[in-house]
Protein backbone atom coordinates (compact mmCIF):
# COMPACT_ATOMS: atom_id res chain seq x y z
CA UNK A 1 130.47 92.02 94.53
CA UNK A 2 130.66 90.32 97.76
CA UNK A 3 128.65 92.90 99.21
CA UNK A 4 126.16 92.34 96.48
CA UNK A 5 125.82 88.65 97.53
CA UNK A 6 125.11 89.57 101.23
CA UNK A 7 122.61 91.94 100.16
CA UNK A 8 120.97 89.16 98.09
CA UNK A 9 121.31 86.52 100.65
CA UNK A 10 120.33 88.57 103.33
CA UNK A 11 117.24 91.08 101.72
CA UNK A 12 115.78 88.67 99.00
CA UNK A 13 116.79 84.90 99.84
CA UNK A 14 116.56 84.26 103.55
CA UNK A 15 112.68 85.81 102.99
CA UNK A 16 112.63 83.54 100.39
CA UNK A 17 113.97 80.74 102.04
CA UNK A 18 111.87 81.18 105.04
CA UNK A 19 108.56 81.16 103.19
CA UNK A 20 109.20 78.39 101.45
CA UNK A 21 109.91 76.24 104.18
CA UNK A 22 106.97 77.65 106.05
CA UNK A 23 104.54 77.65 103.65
CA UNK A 24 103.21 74.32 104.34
CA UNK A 25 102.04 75.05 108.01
CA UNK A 26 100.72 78.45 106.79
CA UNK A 27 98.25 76.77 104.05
CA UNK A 28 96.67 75.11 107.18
CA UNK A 29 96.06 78.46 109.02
CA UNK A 30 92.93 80.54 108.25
CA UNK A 31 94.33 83.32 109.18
CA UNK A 32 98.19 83.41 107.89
CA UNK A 33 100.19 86.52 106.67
CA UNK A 34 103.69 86.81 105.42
CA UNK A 35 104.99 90.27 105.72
CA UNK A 36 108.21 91.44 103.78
CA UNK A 37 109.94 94.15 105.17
CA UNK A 38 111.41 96.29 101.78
CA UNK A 39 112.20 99.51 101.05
CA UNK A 40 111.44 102.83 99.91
CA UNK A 41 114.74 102.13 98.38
CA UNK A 42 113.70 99.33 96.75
CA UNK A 43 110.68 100.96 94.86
CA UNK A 44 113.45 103.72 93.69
CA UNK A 45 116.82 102.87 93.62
CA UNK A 46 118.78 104.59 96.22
CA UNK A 47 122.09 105.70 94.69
CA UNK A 48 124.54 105.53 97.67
CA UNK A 49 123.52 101.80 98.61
CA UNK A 50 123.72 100.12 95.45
CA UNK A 51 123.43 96.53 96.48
CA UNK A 52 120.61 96.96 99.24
CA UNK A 53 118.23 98.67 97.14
CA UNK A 54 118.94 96.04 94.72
CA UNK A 55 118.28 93.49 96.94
CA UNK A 56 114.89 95.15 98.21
CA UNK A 57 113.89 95.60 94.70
CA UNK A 58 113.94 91.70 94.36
CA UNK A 59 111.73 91.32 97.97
CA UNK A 60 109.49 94.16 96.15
CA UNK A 61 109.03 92.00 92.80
CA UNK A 62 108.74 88.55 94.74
CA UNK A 63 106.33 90.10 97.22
CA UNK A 64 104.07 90.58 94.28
CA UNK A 65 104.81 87.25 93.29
CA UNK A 66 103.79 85.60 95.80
CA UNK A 67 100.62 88.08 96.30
CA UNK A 68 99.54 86.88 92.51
CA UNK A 69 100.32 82.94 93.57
CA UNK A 70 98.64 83.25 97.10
CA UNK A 71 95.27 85.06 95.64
CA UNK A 72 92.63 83.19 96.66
CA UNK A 73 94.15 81.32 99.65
CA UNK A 74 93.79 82.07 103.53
CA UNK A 75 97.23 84.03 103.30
CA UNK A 76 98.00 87.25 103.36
CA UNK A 77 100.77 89.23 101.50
CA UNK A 78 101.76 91.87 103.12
CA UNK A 79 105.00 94.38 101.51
CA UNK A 80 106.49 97.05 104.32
CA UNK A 81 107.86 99.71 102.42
CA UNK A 82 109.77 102.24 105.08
CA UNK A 83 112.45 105.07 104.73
CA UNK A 84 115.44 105.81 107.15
CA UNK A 85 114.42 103.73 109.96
CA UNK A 86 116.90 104.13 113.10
CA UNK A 87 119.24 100.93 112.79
CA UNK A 88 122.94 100.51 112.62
CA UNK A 89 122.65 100.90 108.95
CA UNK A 90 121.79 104.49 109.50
CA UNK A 91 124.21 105.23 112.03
CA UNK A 92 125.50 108.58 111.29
CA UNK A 93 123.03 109.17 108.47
CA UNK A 94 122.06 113.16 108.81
CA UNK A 95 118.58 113.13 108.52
CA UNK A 96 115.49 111.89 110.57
CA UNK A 97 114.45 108.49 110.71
CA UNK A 98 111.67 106.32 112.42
CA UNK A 99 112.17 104.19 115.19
CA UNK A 100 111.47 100.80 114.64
CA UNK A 101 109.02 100.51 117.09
CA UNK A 102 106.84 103.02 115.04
CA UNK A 103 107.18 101.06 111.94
CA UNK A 104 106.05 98.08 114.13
CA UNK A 105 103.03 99.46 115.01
CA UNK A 106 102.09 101.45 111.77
CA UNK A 107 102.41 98.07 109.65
CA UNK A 108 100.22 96.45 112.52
CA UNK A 109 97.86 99.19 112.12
CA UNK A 110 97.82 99.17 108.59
CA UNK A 111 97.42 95.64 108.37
CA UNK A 112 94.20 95.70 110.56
CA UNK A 113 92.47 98.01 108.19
CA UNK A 114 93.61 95.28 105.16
CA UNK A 115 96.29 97.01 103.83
CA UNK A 116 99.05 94.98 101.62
CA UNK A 117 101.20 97.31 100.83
CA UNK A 118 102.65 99.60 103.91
CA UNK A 119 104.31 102.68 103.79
CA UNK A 120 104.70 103.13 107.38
CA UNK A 121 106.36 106.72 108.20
CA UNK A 122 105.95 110.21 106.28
CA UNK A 123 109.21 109.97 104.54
CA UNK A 124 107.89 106.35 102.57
CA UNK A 125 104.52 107.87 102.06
CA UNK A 126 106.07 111.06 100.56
CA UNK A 127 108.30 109.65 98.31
CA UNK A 128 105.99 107.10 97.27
CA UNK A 129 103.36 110.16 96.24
CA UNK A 130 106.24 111.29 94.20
CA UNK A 131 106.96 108.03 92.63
CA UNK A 132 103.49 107.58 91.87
CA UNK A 133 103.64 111.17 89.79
CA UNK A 134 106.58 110.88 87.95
CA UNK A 135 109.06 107.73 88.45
CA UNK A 136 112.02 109.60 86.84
CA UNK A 137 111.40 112.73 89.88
CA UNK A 138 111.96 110.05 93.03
CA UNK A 139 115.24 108.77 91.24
CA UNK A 140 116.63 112.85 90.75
CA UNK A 141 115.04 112.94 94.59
CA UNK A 142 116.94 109.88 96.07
CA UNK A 143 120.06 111.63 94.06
CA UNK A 144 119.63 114.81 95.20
CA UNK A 145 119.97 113.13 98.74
CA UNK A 146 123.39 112.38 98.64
């Protein structure tokens, strides 16, 4: 459980927190985003950490949110949705990852073409094609993984 909390408090509240208190300035930009940095494992839960895909899955669902309550305003919402990216987290993980400068640079990129929702490496864009054909084959994927 008390991992569960951290999870929360890190991956869904302190975005939430930190929006909230900044929202004000960003209504009086013309040009504001907000991006929140997800998860592929928050689109699909990712058996062998419970608690963080969890905890992206609430970023995921208040990133839309906040998309729905923001339509129509000068901000943009912006969800990053990456795989293994090459963190501490991953430390020892056996399989390849993106660096986070690449992820960086692909949600930049993305965003300049008006993209909102980012898959930013191969391994997010592949198992997002696969979530988008059949939800139940990402989940026997992601458990296949382990």
């Amino acid at each position: 459980m008390e991992t569960a909390w951290r999870e929360m408090e890190t991956n869904f509240f302190g975005p939430m927190r930190l929006t909230l208190a900044l929202l004000p300035l960003l209504r009086q930009s013309k040009q504001a985003a907000i991006f929140n940095v997800s998860s592929i494992a928050g689109i699909s839960h990712f058996p062998s950490v419970a608690p963080y895909s969890i905890s992206k899955a609430a970023l995921h669902s208040y990133t839309q949110g906040l998309r729905a309550e923001l339509a129509g305003s000068d901000i943009q919402v912006v969800g990053v949705y990456p795989g293994p990216v090459d963190t501490r987290m991953t430390a020892g993980w056996e399989t390849a990852k993106a660096s986070p400068a690449q992820i960086a640079a692909n949600t930049l990129e993305a965003f300049s073409k008006g993209e909102t929702y980012v898959l930013p490496d191969d391994f997010s864009a592949q198992m997002y094609t696969l979530f988008r054909q059949d939800p139940h084959e990402l989940e026997k994927a992601f458990a296949r993984m382990l």
